[in-house]
PDB file of N, CA and C in Angstrom:
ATOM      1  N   UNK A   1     -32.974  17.108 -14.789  1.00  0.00           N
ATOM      2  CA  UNK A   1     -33.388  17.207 -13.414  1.00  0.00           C
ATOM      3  C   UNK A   1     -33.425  18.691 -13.051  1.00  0.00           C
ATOM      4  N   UNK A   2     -33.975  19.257 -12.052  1.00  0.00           N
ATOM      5  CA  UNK A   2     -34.481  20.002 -11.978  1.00  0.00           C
ATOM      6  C   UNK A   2     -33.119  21.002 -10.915  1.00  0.00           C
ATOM      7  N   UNK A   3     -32.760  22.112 -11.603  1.00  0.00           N
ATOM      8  CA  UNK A   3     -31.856  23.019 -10.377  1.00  0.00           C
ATOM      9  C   UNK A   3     -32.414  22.668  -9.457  1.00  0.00           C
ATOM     10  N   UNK A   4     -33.085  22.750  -8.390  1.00  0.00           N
ATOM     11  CA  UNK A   4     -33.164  22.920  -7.125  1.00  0.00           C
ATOM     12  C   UNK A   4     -33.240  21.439  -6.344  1.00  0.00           C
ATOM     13  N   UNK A   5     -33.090  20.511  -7.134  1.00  0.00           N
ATOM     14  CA  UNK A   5     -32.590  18.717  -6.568  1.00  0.00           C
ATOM     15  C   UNK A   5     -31.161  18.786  -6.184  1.00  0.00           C
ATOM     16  N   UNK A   6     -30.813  18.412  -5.835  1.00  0.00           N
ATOM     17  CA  UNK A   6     -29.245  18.128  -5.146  1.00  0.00           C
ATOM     18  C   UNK A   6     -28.982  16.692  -6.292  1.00  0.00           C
ATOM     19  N   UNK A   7     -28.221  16.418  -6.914  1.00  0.00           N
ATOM     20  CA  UNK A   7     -27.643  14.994  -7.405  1.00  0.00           C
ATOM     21  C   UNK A   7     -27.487  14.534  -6.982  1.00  0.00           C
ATOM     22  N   UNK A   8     -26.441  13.252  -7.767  1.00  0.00           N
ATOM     23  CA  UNK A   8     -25.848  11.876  -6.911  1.00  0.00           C
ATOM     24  C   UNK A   8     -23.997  12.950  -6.608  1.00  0.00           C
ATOM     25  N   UNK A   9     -23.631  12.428  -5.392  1.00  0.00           N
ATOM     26  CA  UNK A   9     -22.155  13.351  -5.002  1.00  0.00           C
ATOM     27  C   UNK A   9     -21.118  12.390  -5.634  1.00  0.00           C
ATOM     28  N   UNK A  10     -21.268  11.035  -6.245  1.00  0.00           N
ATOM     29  CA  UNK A  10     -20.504  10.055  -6.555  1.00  0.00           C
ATOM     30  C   UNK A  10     -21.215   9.412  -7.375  1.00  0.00           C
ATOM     31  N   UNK A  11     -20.522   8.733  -8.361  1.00  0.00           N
ATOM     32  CA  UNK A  11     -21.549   7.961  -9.789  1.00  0.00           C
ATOM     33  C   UNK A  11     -21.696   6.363  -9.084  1.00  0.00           C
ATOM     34  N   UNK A  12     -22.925   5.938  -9.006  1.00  0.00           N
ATOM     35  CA  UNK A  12     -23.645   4.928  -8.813  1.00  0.00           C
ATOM     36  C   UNK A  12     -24.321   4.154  -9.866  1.00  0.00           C
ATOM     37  N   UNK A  13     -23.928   2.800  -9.964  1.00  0.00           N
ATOM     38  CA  UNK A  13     -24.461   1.957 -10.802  1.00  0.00           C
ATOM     39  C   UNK A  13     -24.665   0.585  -9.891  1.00  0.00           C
ATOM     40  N   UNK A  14     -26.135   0.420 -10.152  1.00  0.00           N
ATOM     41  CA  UNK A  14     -26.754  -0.758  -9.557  1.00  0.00           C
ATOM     42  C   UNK A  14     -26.570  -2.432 -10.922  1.00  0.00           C
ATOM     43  N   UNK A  15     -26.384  -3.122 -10.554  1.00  0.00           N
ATOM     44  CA  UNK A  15     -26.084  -4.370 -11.287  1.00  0.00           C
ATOM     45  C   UNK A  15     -27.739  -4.920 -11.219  1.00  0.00           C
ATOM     46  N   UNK A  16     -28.535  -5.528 -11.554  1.00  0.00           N
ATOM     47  CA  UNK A  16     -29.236  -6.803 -11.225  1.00  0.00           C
ATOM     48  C   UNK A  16     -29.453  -7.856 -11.925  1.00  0.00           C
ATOM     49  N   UNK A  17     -29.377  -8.691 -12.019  1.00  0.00           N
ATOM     50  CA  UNK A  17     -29.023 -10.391 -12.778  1.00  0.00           C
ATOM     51  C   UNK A  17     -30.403 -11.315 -12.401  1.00  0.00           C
ATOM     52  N   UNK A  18     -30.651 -11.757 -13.409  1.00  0.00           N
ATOM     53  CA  UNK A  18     -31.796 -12.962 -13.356  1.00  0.00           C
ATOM     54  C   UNK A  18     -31.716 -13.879 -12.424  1.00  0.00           C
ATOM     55  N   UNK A  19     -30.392 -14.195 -12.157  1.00  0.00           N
ATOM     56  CA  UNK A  19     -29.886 -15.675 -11.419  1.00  0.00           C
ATOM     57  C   UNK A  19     -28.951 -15.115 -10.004  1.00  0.00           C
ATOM     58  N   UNK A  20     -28.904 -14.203  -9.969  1.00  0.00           N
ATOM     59  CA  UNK A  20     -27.859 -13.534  -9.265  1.00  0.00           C
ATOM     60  C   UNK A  20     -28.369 -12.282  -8.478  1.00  0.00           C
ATOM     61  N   UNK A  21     -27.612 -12.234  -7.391  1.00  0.00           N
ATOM     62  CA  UNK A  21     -27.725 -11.427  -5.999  1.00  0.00           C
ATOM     63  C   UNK A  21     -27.265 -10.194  -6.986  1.00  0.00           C
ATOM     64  N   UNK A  22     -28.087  -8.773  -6.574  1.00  0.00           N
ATOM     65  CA  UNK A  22     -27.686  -7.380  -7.171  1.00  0.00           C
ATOM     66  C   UNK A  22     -26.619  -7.232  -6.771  1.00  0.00           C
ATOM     67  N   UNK A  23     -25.372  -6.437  -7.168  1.00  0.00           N
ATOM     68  CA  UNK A  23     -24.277  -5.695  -7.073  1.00  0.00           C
ATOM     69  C   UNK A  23     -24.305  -4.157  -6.988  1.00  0.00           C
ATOM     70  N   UNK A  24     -24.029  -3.903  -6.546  1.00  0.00           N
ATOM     71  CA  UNK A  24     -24.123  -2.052  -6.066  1.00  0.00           C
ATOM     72  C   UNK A  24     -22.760  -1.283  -6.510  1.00  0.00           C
ATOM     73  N   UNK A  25     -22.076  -0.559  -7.881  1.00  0.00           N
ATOM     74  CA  UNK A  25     -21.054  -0.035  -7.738  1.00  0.00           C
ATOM     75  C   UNK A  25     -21.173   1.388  -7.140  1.00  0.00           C
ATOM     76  N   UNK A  26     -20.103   1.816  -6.676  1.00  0.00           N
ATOM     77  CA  UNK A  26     -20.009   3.583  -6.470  1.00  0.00           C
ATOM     78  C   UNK A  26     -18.534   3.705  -6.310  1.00  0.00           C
ATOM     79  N   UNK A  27     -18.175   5.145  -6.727  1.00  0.00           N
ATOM     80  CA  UNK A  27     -16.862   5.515  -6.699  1.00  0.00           C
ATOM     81  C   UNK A  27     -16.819   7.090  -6.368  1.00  0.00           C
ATOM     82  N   UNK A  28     -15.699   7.228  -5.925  1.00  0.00           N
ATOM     83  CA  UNK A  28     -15.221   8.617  -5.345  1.00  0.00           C
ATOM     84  C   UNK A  28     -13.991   8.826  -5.874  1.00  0.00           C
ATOM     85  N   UNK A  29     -13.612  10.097  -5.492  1.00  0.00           N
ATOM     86  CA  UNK A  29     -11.750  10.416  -6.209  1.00  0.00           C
ATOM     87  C   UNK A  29     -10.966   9.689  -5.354  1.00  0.00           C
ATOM     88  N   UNK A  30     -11.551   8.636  -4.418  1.00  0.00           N
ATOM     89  CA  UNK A  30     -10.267   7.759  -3.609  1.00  0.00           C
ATOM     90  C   UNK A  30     -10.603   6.263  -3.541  1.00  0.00           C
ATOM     91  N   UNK A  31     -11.787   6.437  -3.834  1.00  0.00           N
ATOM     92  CA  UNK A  31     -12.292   4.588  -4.067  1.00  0.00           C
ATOM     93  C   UNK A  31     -13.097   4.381  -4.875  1.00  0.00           C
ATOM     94  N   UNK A  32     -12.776   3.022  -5.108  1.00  0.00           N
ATOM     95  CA  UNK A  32     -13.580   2.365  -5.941  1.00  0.00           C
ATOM     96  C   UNK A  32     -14.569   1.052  -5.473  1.00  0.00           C
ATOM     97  N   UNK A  33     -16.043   0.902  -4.995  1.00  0.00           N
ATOM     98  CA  UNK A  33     -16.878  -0.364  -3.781  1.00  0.00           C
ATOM     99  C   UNK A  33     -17.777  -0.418  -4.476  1.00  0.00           C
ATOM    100  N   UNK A  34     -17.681  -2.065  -4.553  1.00  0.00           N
ATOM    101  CA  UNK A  34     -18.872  -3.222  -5.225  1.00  0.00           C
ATOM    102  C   UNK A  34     -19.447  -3.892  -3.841  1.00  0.00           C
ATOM    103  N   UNK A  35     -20.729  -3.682  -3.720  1.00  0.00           N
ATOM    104  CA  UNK A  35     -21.000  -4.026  -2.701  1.00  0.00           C
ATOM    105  C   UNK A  35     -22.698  -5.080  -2.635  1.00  0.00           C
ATOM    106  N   UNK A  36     -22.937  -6.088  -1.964  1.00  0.00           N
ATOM    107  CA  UNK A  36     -23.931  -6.742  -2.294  1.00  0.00           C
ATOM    108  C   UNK A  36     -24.959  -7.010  -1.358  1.00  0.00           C
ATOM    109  N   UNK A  37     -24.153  -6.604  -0.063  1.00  0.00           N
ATOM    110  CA  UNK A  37     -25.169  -6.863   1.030  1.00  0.00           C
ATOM    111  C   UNK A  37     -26.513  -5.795   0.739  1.00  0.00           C
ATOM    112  N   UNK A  38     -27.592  -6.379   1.466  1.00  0.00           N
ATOM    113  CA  UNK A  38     -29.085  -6.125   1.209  1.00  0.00           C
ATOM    114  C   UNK A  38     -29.029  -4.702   1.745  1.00  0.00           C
ATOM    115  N   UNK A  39     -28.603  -4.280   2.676  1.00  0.00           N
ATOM    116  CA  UNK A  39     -28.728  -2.380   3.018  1.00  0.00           C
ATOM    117  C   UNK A  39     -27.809  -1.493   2.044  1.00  0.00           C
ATOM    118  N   UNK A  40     -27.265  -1.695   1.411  1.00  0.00           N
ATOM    119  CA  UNK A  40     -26.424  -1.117   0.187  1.00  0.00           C
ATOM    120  C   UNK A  40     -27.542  -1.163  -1.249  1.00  0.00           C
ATOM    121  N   UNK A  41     -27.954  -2.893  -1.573  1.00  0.00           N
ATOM    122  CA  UNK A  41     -28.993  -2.540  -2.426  1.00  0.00           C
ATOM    123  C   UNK A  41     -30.437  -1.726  -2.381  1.00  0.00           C
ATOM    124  N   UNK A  42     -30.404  -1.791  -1.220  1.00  0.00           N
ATOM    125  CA  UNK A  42     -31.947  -0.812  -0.484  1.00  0.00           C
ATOM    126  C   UNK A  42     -31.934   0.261  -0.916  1.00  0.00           C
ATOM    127  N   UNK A  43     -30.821   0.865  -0.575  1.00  0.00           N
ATOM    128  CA  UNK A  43     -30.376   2.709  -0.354  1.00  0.00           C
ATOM    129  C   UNK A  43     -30.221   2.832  -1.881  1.00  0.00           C
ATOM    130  N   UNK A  44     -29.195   2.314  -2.523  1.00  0.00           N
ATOM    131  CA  UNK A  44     -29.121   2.515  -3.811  1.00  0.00           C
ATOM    132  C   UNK A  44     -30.653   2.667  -4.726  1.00  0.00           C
ATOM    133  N   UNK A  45     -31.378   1.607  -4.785  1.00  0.00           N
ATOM    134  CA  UNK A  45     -32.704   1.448  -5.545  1.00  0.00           C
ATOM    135  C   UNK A  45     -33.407   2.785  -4.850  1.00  0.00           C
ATOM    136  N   UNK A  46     -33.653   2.511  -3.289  1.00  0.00           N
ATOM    137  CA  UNK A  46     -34.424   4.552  -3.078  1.00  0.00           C
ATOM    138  C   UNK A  46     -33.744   5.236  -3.577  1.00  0.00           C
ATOM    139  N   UNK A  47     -32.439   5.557  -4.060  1.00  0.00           N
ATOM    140  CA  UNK A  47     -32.131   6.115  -4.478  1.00  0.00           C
ATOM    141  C   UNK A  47     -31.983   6.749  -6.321  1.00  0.00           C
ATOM    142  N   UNK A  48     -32.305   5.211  -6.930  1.00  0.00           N
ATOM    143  CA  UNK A  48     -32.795   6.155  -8.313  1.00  0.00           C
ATOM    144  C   UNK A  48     -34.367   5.945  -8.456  1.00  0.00           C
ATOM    145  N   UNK A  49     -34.697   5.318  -7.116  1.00  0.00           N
ATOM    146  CA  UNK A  49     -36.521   5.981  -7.113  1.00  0.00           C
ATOM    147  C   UNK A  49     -37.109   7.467  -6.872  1.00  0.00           C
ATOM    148  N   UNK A  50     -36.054   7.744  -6.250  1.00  0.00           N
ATOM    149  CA  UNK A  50     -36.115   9.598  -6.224  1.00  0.00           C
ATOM    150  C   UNK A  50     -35.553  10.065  -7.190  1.00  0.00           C
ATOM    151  N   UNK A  51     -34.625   9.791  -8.103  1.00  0.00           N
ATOM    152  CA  UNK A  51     -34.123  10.186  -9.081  1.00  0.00           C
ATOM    153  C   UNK A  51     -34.902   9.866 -10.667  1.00  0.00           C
ATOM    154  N   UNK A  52     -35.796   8.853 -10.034  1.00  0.00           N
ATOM    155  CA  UNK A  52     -36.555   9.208 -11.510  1.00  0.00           C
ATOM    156  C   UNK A  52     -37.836   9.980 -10.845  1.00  0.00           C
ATOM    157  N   UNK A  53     -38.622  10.088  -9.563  1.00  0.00           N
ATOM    158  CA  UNK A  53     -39.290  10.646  -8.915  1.00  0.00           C
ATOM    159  C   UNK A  53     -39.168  11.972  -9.312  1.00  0.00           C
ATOM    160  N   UNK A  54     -37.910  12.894  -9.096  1.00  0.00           N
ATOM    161  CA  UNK A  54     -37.588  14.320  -9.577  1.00  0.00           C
ATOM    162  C   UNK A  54     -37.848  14.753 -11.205  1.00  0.00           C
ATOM    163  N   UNK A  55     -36.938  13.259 -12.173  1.00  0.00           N
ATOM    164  CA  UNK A  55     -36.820  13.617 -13.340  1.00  0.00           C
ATOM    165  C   UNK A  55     -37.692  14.446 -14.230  1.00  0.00           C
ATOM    166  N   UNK A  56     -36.901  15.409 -15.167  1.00  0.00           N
ATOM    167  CA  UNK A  56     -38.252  15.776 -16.074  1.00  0.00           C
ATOM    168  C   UNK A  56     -38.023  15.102 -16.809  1.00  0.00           C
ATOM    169  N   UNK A  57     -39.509  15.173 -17.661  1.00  0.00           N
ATOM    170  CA  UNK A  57     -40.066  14.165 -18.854  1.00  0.00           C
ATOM    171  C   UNK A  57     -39.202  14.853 -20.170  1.00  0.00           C
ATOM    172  N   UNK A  58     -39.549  14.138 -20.706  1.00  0.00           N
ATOM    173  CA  UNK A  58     -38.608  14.292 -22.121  1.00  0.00           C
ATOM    174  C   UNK A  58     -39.405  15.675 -22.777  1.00  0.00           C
ATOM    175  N   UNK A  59     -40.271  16.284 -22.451  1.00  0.00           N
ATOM    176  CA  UNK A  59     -40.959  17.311 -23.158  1.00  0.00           C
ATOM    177  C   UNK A  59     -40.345  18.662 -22.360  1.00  0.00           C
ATOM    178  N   UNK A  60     -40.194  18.606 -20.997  1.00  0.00           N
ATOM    179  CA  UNK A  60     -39.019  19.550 -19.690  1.00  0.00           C
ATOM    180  C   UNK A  60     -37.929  19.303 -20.256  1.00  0.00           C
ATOM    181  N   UNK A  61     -37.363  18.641 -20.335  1.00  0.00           N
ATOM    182  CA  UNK A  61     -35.756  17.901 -20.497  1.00  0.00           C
ATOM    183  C   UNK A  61     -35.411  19.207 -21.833  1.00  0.00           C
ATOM    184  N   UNK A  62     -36.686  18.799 -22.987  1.00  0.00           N
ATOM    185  CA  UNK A  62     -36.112  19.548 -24.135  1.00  0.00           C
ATOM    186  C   UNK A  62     -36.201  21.096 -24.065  1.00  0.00           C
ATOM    187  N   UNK A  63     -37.173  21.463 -23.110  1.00  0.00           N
ATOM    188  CA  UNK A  63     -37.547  22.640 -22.861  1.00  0.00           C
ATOM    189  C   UNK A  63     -36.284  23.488 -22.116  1.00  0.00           C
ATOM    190  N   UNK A  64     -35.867  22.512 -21.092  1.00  0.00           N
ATOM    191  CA  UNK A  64     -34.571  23.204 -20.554  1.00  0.00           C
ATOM    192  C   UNK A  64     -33.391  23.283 -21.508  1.00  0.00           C
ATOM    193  N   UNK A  65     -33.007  22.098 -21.866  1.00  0.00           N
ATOM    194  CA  UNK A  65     -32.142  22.810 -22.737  1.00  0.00           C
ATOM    195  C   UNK A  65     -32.208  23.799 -23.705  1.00  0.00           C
ATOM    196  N   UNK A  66     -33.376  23.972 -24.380  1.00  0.00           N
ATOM    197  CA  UNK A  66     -33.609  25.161 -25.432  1.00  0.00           C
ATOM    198  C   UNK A  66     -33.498  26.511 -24.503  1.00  0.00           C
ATOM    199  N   UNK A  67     -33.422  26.439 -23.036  1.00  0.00           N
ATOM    200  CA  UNK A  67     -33.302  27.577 -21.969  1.00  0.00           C
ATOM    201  C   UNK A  67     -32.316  27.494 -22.619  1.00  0.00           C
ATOM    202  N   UNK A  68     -31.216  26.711 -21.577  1.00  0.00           N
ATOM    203  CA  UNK A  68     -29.870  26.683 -21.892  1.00  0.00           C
ATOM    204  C   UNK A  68     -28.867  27.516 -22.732  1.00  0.00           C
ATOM    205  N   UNK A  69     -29.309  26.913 -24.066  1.00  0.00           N
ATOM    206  CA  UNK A  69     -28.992  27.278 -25.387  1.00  0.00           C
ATOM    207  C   UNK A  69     -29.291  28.647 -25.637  1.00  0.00           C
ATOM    208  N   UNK A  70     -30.473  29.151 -25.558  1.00  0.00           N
ATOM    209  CA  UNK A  70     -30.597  30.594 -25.567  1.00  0.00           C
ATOM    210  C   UNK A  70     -29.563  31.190 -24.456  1.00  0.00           C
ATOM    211  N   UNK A  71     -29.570  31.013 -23.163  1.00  0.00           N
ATOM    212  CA  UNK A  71     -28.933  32.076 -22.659  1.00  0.00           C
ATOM    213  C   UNK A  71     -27.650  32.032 -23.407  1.00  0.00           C
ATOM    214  N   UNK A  72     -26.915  30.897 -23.469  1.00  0.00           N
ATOM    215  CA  UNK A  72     -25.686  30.993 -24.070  1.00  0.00           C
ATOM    216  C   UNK A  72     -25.636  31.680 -25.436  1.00  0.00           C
ATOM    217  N   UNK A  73     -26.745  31.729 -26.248  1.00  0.00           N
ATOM    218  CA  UNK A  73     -26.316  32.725 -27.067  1.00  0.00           C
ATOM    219  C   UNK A  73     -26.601  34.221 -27.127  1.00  0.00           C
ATOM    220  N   UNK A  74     -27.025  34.827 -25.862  1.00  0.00           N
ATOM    221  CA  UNK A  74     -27.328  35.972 -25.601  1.00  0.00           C
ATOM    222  C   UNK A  74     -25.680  36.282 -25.695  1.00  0.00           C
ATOM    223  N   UNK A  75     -25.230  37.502 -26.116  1.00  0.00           N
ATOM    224  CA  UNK A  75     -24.165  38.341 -25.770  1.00  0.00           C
ATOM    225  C   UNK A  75     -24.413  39.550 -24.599  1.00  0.00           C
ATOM    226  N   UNK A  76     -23.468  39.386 -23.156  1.00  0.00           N
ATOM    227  CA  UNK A  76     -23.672  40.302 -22.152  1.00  0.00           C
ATOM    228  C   UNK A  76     -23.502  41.779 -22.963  1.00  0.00           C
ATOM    229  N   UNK A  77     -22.133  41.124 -23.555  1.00  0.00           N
ATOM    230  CA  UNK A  77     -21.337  42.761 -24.127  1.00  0.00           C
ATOM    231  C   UNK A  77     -22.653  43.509 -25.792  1.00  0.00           C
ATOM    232  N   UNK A  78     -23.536  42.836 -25.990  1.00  0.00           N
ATOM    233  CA  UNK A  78     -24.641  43.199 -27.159  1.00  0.00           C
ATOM    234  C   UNK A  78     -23.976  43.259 -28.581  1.00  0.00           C
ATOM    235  N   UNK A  79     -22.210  42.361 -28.545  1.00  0.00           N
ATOM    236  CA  UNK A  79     -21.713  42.184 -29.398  1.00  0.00           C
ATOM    237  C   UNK A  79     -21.979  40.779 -30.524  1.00  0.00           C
ATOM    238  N   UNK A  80     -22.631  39.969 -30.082  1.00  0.00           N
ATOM    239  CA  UNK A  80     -23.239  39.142 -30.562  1.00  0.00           C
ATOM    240  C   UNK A  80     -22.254  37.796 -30.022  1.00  0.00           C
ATOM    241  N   UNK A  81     -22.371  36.907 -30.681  1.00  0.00           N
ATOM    242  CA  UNK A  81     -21.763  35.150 -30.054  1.00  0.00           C
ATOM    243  C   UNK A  81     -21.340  34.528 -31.402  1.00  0.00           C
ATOM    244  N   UNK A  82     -20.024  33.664 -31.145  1.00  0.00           N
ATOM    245  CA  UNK A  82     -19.997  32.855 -32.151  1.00  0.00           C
ATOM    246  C   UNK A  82     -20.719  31.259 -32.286  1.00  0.00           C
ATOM    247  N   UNK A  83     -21.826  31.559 -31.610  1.00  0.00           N
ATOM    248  CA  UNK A  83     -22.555  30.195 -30.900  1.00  0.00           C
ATOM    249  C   UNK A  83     -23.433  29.811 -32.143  1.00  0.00           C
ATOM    250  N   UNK A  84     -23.498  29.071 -33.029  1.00  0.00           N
ATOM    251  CA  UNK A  84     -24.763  28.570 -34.177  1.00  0.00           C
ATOM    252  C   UNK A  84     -25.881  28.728 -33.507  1.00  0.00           C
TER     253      UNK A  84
END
């Protein structure tokens, strides 16, 4: 995803079942809520519709990390890195 997106502030996992009403998890450093009512599943689903909306494609994805990876093996000090 792209620096300038904001993330998720708490990890979210949506449930959905063939036979069965969706489940909505999310958690914080003080709770833990499974939740099923229909405005919880709403927000959640817009919510990894913008999150794959932002995503880069697997051809970005690899591109950034090969950023990544280079800066980390630049040395500030021009002493070199023990980085492979």
């Amino acid at each position: 995803m792209p620096a300038s997106i904001c993330s998720f502030r708490s990890p979210v996992t949506l449930y959905e079942f063939g036979k069965a009403a969706p489940v909505v998890y999310s958690e914080t450093e003080t709770a833990q809520v499974w939740a099923q009512d229909s405005v919880a599943v709403a927000r959640t689903r817009r919510l990894f519709e913008r999150l794959d909306a932002v995503a880069l494609d697997a051809e970005q994805s690899r591109r950034k990390l090969a950023e990544y990876v280079s800066g980390l093996r630049e040395d500030p000090h021009g002493g070199g890195t023990d980085l492979a």
